[in-house]
PDB file of N, CA and C in Angstrom:
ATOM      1  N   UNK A   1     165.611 256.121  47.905  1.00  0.00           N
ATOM      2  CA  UNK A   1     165.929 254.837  47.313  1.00  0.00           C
ATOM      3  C   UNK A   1     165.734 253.669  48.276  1.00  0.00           C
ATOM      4  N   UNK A   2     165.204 253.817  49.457  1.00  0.00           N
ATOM      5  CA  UNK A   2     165.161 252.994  50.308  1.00  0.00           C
ATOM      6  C   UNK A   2     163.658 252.307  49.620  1.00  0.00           C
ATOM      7  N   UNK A   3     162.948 252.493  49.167  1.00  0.00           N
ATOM      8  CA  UNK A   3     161.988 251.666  48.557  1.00  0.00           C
ATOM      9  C   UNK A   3     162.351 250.899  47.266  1.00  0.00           C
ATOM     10  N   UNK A   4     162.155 249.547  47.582  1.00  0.00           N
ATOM     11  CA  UNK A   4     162.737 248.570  47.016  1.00  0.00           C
ATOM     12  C   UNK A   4     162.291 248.789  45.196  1.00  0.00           C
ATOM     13  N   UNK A   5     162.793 248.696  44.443  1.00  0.00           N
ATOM     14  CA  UNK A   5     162.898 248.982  43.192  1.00  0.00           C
ATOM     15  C   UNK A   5     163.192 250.427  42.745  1.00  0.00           C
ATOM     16  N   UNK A   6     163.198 251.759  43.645  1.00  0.00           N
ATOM     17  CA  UNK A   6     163.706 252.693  42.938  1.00  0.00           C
ATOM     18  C   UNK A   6     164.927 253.117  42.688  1.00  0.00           C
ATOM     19  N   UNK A   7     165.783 252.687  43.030  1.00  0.00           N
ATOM     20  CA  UNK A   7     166.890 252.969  42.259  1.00  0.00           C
ATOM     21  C   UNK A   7     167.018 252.280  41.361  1.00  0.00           C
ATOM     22  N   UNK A   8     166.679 251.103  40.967  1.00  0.00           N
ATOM     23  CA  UNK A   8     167.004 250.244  39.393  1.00  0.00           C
ATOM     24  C   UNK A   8     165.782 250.794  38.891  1.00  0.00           C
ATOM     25  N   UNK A   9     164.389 251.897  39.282  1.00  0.00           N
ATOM     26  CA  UNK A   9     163.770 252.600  37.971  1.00  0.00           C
ATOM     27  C   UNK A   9     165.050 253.413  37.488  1.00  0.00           C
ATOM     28  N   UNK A  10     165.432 254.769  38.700  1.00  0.00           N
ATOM     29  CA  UNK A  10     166.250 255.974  38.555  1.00  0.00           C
ATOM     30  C   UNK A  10     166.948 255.027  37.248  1.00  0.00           C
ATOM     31  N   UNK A  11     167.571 254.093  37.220  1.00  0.00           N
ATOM     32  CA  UNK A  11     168.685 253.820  36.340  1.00  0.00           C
ATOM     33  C   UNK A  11     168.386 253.254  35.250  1.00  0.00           C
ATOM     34  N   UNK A  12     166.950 253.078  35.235  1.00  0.00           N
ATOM     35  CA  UNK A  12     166.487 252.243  34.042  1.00  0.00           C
ATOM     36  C   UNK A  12     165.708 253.477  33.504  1.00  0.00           C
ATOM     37  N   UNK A  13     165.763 254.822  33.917  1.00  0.00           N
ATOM     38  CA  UNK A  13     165.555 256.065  33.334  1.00  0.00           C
ATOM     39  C   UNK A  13     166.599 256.802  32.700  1.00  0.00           C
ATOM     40  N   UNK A  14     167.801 256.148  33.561  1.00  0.00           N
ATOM     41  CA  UNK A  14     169.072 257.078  32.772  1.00  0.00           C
ATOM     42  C   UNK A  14     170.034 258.006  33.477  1.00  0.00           C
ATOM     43  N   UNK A  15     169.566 257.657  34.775  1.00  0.00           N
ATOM     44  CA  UNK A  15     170.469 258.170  35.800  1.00  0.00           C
ATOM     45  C   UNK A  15     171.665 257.195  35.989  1.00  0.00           C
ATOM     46  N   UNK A  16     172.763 257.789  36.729  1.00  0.00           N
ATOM     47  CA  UNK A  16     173.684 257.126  37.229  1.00  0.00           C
ATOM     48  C   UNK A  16     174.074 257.674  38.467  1.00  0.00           C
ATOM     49  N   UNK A  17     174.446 256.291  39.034  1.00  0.00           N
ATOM     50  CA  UNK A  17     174.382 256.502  40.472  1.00  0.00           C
ATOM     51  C   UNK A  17     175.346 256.483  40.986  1.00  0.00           C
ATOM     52  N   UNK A  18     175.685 257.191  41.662  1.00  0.00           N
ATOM     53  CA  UNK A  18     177.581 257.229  43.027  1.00  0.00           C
ATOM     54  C   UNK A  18     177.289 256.456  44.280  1.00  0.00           C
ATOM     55  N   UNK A  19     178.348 255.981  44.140  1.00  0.00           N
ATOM     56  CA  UNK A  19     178.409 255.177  45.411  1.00  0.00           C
ATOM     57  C   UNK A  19     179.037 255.992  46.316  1.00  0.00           C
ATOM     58  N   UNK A  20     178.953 256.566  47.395  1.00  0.00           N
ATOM     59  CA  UNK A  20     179.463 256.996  48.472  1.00  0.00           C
ATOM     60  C   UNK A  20     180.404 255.949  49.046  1.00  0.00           C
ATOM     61  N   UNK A  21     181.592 255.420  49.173  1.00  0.00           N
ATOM     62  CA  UNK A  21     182.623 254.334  49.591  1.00  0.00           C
ATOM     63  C   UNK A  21     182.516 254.053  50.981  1.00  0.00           C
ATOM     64  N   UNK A  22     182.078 255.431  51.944  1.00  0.00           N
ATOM     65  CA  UNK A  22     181.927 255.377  53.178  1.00  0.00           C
ATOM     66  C   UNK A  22     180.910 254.250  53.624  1.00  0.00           C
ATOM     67  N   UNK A  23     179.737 254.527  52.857  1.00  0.00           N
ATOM     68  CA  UNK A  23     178.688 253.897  53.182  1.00  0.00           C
ATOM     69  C   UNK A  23     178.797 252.164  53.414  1.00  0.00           C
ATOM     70  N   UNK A  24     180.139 251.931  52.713  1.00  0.00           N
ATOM     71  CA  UNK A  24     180.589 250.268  52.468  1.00  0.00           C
ATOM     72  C   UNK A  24     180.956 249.927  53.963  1.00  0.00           C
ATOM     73  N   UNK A  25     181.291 250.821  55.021  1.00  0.00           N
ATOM     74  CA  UNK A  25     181.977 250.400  56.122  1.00  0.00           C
ATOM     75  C   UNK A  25     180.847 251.049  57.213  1.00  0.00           C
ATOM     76  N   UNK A  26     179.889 251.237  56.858  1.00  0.00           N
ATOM     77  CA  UNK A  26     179.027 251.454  58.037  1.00  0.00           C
ATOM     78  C   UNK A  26     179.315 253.098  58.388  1.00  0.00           C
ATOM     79  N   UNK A  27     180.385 253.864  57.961  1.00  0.00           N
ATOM     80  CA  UNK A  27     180.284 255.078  58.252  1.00  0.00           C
ATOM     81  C   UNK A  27     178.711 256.167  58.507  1.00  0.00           C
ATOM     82  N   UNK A  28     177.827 256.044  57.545  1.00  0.00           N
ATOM     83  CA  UNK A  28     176.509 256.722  57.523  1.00  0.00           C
ATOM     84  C   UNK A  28     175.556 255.887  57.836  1.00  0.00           C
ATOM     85  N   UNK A  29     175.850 254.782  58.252  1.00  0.00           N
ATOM     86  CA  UNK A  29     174.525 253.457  59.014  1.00  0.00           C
ATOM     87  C   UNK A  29     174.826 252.853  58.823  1.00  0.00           C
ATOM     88  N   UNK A  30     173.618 251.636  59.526  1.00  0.00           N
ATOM     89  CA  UNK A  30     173.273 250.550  59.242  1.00  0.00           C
ATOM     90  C   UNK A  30     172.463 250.245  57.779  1.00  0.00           C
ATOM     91  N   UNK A  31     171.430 251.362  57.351  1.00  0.00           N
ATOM     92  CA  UNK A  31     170.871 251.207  56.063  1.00  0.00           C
ATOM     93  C   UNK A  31     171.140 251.817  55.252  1.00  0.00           C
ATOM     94  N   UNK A  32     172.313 252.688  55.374  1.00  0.00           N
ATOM     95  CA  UNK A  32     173.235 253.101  54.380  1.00  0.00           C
ATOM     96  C   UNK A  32     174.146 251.847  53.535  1.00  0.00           C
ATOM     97  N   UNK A  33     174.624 251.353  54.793  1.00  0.00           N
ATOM     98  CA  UNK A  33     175.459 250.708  54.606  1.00  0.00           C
ATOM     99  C   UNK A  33     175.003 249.258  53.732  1.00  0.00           C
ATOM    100  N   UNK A  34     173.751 248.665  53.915  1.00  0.00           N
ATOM    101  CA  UNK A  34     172.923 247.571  53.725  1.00  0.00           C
ATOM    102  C   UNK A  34     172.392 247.675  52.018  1.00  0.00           C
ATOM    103  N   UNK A  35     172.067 249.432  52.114  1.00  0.00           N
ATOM    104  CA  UNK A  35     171.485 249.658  50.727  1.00  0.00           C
ATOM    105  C   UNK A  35     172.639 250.078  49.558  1.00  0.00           C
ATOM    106  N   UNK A  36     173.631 250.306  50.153  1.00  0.00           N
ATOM    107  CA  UNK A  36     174.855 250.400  49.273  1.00  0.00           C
ATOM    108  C   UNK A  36     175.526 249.351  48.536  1.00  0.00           C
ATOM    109  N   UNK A  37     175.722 248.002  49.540  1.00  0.00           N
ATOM    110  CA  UNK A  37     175.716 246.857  48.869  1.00  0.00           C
ATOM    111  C   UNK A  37     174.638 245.725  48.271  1.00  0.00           C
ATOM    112  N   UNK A  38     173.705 246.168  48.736  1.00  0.00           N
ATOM    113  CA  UNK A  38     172.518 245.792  47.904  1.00  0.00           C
ATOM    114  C   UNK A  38     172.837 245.923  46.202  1.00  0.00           C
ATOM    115  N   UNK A  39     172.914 247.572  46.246  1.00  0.00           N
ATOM    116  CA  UNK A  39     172.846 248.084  45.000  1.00  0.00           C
ATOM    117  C   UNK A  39     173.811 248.255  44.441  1.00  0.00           C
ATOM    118  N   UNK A  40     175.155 248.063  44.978  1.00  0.00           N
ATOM    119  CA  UNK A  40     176.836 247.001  44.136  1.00  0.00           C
ATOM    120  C   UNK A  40     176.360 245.548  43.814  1.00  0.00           C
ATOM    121  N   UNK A  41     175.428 244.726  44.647  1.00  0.00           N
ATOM    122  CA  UNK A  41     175.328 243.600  43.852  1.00  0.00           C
ATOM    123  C   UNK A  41     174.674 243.558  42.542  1.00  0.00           C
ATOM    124  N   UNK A  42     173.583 244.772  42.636  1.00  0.00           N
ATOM    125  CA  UNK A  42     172.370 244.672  41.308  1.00  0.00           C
ATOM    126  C   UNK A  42     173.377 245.400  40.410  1.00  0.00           C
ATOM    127  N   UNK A  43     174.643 245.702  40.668  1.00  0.00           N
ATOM    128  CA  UNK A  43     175.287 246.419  39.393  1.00  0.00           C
ATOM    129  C   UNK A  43     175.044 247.536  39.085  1.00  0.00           C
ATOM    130  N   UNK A  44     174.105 248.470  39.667  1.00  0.00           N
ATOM    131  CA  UNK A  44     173.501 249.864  39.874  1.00  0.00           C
ATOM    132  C   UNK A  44     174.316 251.341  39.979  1.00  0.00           C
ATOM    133  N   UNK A  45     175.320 251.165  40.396  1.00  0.00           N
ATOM    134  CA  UNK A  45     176.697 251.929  40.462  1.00  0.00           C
ATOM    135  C   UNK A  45     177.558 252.438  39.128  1.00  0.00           C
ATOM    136  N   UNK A  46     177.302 253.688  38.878  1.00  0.00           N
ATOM    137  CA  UNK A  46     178.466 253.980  37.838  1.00  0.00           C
ATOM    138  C   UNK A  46     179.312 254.544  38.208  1.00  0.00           C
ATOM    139  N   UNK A  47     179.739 254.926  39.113  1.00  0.00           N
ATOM    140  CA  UNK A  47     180.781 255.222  39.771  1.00  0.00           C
ATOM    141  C   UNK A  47     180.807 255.228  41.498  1.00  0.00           C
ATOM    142  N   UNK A  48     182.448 255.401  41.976  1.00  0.00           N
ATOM    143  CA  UNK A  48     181.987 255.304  43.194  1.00  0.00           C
ATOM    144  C   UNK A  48     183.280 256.541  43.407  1.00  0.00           C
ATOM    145  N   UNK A  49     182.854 257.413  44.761  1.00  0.00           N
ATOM    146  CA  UNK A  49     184.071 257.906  45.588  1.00  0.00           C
ATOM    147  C   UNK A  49     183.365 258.109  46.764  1.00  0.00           C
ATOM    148  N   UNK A  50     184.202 259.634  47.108  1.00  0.00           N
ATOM    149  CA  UNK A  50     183.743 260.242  49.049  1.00  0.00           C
ATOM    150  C   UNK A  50     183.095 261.486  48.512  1.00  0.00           C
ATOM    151  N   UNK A  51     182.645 261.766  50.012  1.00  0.00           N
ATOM    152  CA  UNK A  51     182.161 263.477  49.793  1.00  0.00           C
ATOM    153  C   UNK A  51     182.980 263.872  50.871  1.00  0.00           C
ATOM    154  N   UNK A  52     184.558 263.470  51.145  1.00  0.00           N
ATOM    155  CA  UNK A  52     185.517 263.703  51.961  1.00  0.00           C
ATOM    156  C   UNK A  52     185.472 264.970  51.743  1.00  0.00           C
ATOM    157  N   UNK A  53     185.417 265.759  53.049  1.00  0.00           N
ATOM    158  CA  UNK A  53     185.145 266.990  53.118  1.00  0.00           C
ATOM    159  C   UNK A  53     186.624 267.741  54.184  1.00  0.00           C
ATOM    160  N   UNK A  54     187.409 266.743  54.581  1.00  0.00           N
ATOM    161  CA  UNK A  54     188.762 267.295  55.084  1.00  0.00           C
ATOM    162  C   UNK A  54     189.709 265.975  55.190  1.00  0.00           C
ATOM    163  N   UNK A  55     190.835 265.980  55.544  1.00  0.00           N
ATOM    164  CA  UNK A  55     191.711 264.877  55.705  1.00  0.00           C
ATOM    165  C   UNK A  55     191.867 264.263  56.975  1.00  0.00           C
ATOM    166  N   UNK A  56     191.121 265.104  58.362  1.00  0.00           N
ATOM    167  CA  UNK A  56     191.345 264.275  59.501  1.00  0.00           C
ATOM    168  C   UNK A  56     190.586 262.878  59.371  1.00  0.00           C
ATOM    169  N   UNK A  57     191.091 262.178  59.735  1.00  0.00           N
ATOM    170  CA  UNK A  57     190.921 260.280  59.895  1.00  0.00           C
ATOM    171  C   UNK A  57     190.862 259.851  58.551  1.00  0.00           C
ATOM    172  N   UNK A  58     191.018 260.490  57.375  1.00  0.00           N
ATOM    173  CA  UNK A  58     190.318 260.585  55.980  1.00  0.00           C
ATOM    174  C   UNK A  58     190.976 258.907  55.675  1.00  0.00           C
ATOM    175  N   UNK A  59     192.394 258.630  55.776  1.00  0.00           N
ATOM    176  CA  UNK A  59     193.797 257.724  55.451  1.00  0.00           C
ATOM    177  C   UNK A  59     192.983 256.497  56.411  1.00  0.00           C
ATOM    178  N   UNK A  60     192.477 256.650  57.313  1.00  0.00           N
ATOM    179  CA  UNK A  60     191.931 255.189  57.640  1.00  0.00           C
ATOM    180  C   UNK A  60     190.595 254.716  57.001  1.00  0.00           C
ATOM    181  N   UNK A  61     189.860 255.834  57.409  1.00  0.00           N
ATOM    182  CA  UNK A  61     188.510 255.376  56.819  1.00  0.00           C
ATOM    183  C   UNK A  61     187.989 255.119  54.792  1.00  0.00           C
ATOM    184  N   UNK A  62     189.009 255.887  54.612  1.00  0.00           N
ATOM    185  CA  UNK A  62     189.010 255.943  52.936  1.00  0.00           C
ATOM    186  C   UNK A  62     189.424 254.785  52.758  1.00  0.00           C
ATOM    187  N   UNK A  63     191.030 254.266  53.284  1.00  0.00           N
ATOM    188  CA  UNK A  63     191.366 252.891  52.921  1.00  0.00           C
ATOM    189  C   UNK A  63     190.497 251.795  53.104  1.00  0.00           C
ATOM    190  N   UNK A  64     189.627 251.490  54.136  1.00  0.00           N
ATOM    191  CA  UNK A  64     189.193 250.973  54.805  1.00  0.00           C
ATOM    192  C   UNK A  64     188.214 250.560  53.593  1.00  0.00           C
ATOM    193  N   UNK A  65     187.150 252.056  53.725  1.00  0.00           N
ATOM    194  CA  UNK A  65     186.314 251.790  52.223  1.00  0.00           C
ATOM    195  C   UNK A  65     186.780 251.432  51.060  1.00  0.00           C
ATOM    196  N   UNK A  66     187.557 251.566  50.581  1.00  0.00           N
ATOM    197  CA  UNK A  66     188.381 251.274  49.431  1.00  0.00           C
ATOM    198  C   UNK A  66     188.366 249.589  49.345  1.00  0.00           C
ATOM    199  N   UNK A  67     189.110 249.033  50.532  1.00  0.00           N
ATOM    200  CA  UNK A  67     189.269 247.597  50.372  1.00  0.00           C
ATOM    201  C   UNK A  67     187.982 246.897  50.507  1.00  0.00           C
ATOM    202  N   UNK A  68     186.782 247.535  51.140  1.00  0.00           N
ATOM    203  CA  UNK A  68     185.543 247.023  51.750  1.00  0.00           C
ATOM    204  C   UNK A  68     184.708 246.785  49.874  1.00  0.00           C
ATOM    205  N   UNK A  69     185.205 248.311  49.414  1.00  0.00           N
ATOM    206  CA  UNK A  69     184.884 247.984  47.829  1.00  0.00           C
ATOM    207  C   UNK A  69     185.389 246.924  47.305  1.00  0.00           C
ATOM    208  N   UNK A  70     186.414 246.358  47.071  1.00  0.00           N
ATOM    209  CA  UNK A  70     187.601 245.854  46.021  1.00  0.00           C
ATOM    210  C   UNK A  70     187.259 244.121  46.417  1.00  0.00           C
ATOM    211  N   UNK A  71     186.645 244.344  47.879  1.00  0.00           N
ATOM    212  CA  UNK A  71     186.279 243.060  48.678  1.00  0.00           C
ATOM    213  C   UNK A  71     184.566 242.311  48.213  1.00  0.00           C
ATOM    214  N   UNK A  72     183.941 243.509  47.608  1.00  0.00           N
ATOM    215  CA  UNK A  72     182.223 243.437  47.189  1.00  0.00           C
ATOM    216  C   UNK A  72     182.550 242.983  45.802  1.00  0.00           C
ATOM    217  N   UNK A  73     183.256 243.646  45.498  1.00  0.00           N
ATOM    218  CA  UNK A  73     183.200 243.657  43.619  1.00  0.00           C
ATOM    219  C   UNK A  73     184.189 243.027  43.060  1.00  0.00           C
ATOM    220  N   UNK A  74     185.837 242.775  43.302  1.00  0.00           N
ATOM    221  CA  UNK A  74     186.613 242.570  42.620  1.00  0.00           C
ATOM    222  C   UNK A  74     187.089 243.873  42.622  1.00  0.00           C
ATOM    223  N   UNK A  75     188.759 243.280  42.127  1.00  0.00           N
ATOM    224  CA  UNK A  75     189.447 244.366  41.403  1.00  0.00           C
ATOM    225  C   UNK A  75     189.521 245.345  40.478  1.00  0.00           C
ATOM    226  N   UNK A  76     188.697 244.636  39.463  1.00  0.00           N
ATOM    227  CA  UNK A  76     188.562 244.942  37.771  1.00  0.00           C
ATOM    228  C   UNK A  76     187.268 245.895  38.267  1.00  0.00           C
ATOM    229  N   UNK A  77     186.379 245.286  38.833  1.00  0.00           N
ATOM    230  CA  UNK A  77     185.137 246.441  39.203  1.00  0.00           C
ATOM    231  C   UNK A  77     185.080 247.777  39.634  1.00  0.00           C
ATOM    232  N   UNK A  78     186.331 247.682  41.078  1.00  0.00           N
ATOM    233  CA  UNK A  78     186.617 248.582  41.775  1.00  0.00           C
ATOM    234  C   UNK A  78     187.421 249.502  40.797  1.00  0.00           C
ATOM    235  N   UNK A  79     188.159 249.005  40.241  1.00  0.00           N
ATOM    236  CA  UNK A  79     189.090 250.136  39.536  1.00  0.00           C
ATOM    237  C   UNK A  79     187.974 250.769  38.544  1.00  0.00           C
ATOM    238  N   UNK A  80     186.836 250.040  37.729  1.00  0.00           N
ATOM    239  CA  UNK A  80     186.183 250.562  36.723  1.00  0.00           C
ATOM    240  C   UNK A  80     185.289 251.932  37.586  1.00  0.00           C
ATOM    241  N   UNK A  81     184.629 251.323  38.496  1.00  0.00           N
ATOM    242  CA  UNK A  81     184.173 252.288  39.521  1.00  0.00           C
ATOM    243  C   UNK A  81     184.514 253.657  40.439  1.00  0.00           C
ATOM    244  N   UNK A  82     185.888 253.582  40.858  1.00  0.00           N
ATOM    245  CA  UNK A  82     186.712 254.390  41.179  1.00  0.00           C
ATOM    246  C   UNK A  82     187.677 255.118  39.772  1.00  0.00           C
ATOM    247  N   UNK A  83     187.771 254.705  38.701  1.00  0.00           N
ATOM    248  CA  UNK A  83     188.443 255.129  37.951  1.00  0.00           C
ATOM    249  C   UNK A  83     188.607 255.053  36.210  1.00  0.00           C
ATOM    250  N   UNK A  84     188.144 254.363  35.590  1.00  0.00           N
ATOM    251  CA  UNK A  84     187.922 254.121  34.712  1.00  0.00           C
ATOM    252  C   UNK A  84     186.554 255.230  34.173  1.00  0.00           C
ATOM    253  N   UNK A  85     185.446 254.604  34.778  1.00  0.00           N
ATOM    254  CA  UNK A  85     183.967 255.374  34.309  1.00  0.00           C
ATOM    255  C   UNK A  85     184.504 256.958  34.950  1.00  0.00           C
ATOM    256  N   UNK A  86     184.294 257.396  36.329  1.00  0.00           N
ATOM    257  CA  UNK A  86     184.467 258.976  36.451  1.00  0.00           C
ATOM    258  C   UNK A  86     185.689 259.911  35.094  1.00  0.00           C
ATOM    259  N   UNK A  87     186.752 258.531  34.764  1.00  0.00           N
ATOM    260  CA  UNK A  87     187.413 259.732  33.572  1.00  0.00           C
ATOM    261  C   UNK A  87     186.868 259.594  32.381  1.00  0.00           C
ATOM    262  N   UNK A  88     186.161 258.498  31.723  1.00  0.00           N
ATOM    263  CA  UNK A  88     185.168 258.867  31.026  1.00  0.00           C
ATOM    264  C   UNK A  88     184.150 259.792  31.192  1.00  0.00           C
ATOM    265  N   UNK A  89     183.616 259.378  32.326  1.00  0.00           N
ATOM    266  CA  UNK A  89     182.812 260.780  32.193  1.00  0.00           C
ATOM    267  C   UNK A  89     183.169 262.449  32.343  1.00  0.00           C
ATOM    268  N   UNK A  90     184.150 262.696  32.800  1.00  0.00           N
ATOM    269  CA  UNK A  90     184.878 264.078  33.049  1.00  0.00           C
ATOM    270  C   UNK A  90     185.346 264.173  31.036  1.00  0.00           C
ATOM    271  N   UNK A  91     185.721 263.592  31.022  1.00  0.00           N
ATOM    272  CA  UNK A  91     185.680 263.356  29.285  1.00  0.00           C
ATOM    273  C   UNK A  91     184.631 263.803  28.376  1.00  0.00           C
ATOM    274  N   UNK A  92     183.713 262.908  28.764  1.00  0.00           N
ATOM    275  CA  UNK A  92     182.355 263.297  28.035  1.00  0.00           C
ATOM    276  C   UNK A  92     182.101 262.593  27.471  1.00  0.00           C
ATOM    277  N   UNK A  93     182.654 260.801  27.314  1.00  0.00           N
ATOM    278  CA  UNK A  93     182.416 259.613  26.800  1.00  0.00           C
ATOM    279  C   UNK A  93     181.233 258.915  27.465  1.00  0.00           C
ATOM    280  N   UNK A  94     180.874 258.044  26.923  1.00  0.00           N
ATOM    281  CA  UNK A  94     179.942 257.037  27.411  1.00  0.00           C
ATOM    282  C   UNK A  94     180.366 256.433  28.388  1.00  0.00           C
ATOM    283  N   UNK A  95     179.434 255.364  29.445  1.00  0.00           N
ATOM    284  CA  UNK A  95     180.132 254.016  29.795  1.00  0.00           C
ATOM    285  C   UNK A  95     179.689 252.803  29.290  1.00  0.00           C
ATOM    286  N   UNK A  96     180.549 251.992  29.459  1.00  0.00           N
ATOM    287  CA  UNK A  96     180.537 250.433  29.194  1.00  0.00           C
ATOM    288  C   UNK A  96     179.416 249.639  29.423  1.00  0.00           C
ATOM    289  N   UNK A  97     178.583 249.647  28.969  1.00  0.00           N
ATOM    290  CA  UNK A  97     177.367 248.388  29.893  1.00  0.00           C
ATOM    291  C   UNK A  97     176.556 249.054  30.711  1.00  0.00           C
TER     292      UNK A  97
END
């Protein structure tokens, strides 16, 4: 996705895309981090979490991402992103827009 327009094809095919939260704080790069909010501004995101794989440092760096989200998008976004769309989809509903 690092080539500029493929992720808004992927999504204009019908994919949906996760945001990795880490990626908001520089955890996995510099162009992790660059192409993550890129593609929160184009609205490209149907959901977001971690691929937290244990709990050591998990309470700083999760929060950290969390607010780094809530700070890109808003409140109403972040919650739709973190919570709203993933229980629709564990559901088997649509999303919104």
């Amino acid at each position: 996705f690092e080539r500029p327009g493929r992720a808004r094809a992927a999504v204009d095919a019908g994919a949906l895309l996760q945001l990795d939260v880490g990626a908001l704080t520089g955890r996995y790069g510099r162009t992790a981090e660059k192409l993550a909010r890129q593609f929160l501004e184009d609205g490209l995101y149907a959901v977001a979490a971690t691929d937290l794989h244990g709990p050591v440092g998990a309470r700083d760096w999760v929060g950290r991402s969390h607010a780094a989200l809530r700070k890109c998008v808003g409140d109403a976004a972040a919650q739709r992103l973190l919570g709203h769309n993933p229980h629709a989809l564990l559901r088997g509903d649509g999303l919104d827009g």
